[in-house]
C-alpha atoms as a PDB file:
ATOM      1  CA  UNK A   1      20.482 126.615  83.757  1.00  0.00           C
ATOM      2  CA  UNK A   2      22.990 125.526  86.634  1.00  0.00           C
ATOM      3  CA  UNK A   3      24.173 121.847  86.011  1.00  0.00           C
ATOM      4  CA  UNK A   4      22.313 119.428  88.128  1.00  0.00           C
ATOM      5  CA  UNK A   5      25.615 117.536  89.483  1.00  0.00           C
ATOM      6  CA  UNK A   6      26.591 117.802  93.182  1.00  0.00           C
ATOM      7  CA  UNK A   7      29.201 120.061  93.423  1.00  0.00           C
ATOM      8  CA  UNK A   8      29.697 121.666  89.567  1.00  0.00           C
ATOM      9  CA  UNK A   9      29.672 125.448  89.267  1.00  0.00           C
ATOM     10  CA  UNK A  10      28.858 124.776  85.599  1.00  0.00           C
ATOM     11  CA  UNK A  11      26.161 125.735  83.117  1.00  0.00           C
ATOM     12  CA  UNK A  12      23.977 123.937  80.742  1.00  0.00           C
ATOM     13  CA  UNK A  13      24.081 124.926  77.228  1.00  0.00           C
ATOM     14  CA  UNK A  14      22.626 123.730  74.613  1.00  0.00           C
ATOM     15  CA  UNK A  15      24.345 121.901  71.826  1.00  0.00           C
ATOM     16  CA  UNK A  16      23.736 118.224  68.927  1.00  0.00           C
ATOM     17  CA  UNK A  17      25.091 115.812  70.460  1.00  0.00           C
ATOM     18  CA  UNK A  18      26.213 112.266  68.701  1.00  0.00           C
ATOM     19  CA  UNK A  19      23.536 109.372  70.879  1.00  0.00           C
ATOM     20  CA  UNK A  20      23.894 105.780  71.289  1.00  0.00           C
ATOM     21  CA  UNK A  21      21.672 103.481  72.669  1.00  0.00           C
ATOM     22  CA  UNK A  22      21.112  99.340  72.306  1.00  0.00           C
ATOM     23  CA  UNK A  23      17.675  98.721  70.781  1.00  0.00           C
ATOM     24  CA  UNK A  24      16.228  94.906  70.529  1.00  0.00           C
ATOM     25  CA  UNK A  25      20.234  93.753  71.001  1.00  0.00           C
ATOM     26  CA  UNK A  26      21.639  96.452  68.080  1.00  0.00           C
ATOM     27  CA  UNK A  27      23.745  98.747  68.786  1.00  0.00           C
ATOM     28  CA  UNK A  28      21.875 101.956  67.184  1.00  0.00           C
ATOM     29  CA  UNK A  29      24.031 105.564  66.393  1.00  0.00           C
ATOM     30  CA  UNK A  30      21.623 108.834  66.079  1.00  0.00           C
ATOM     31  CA  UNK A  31      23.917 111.993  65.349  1.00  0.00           C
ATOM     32  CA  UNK A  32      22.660 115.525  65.635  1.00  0.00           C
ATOM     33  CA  UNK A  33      20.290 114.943  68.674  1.00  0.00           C
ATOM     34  CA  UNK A  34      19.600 118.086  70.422  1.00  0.00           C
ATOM     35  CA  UNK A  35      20.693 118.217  74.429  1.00  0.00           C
ATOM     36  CA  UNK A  36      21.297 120.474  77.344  1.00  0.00           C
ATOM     37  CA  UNK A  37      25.171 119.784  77.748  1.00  0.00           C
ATOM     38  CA  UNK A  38      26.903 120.951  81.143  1.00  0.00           C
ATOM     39  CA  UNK A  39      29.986 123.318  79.942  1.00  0.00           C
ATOM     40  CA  UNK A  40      32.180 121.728  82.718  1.00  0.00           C
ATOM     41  CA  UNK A  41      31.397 118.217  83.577  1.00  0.00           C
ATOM     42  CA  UNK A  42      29.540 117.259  80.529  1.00  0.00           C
ATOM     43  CA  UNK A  43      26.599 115.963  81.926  1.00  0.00           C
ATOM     44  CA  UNK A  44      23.810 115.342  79.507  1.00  0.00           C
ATOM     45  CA  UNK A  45      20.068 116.253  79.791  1.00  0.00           C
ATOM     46  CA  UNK A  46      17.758 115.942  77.005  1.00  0.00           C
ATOM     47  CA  UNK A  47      14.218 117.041  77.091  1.00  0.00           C
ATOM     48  CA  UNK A  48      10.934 114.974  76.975  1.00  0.00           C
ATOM     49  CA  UNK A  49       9.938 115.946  73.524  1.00  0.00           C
ATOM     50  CA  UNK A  50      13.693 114.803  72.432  1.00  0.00           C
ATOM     51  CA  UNK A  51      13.320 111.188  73.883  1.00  0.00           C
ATOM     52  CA  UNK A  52       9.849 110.705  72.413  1.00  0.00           C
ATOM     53  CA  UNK A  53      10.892 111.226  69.311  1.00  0.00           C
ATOM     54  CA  UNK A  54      14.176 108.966  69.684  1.00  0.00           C
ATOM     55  CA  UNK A  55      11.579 106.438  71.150  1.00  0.00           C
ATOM     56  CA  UNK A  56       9.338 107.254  67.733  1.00  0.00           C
ATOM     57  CA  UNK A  57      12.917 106.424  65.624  1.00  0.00           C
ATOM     58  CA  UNK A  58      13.201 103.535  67.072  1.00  0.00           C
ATOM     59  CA  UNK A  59      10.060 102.703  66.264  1.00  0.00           C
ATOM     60  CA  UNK A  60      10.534 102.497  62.187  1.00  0.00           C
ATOM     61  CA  UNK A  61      10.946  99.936  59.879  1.00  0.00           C
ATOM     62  CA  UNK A  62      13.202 102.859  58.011  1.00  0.00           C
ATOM     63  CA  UNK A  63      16.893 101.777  56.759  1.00  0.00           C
ATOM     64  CA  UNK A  64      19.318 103.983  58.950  1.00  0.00           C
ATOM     65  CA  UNK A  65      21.166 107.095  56.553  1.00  0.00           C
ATOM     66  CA  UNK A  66      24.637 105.216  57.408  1.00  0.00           C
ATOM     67  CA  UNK A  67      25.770 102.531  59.274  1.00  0.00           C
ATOM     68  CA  UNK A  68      29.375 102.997  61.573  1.00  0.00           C
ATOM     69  CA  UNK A  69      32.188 100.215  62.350  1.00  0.00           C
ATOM     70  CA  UNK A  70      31.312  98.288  65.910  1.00  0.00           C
ATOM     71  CA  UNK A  71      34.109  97.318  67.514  1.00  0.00           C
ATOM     72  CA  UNK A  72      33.876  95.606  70.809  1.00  0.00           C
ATOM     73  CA  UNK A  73      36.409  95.763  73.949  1.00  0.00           C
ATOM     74  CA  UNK A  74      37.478  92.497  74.599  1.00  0.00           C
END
């Protein structure tokens, strides 16, 4: 699929990608999260089903596989 930004001749392909997003003030890390990734710009799309499931994640009381260094940019 063509990528959706103005102006790039590139292509969406699809690839695990590492995602991050801040849930009830933590700073959660999901790796191996499966995306549409433009080859060019690197714009991101992930599909419905994808973010439902993220939203589902988010959702446990499970303990995370790992935990990663936070470091903030003062």
């Amino acid at each position: 699929m063509k990528c959706t930004i103005k102006g790039c001749p590139g292509e969406y392909e699809e690839r695990k990608i590492v995602h991050t997003v801040r849930h009830h003030g933590q700073v959660i890390v999901i790796d191996h999260v499966p995306a549409e990734v433009c080859s060019v710009c690197g714009d991101i799309l992930l599909k419905p089903e994808t973010i439902r499931r993220i939203e589902k994640l988010l959702q446990t009381t499970s303990r995370p596989v790992n935990t990663v260094p936070l470091y903030e940019y003062a």
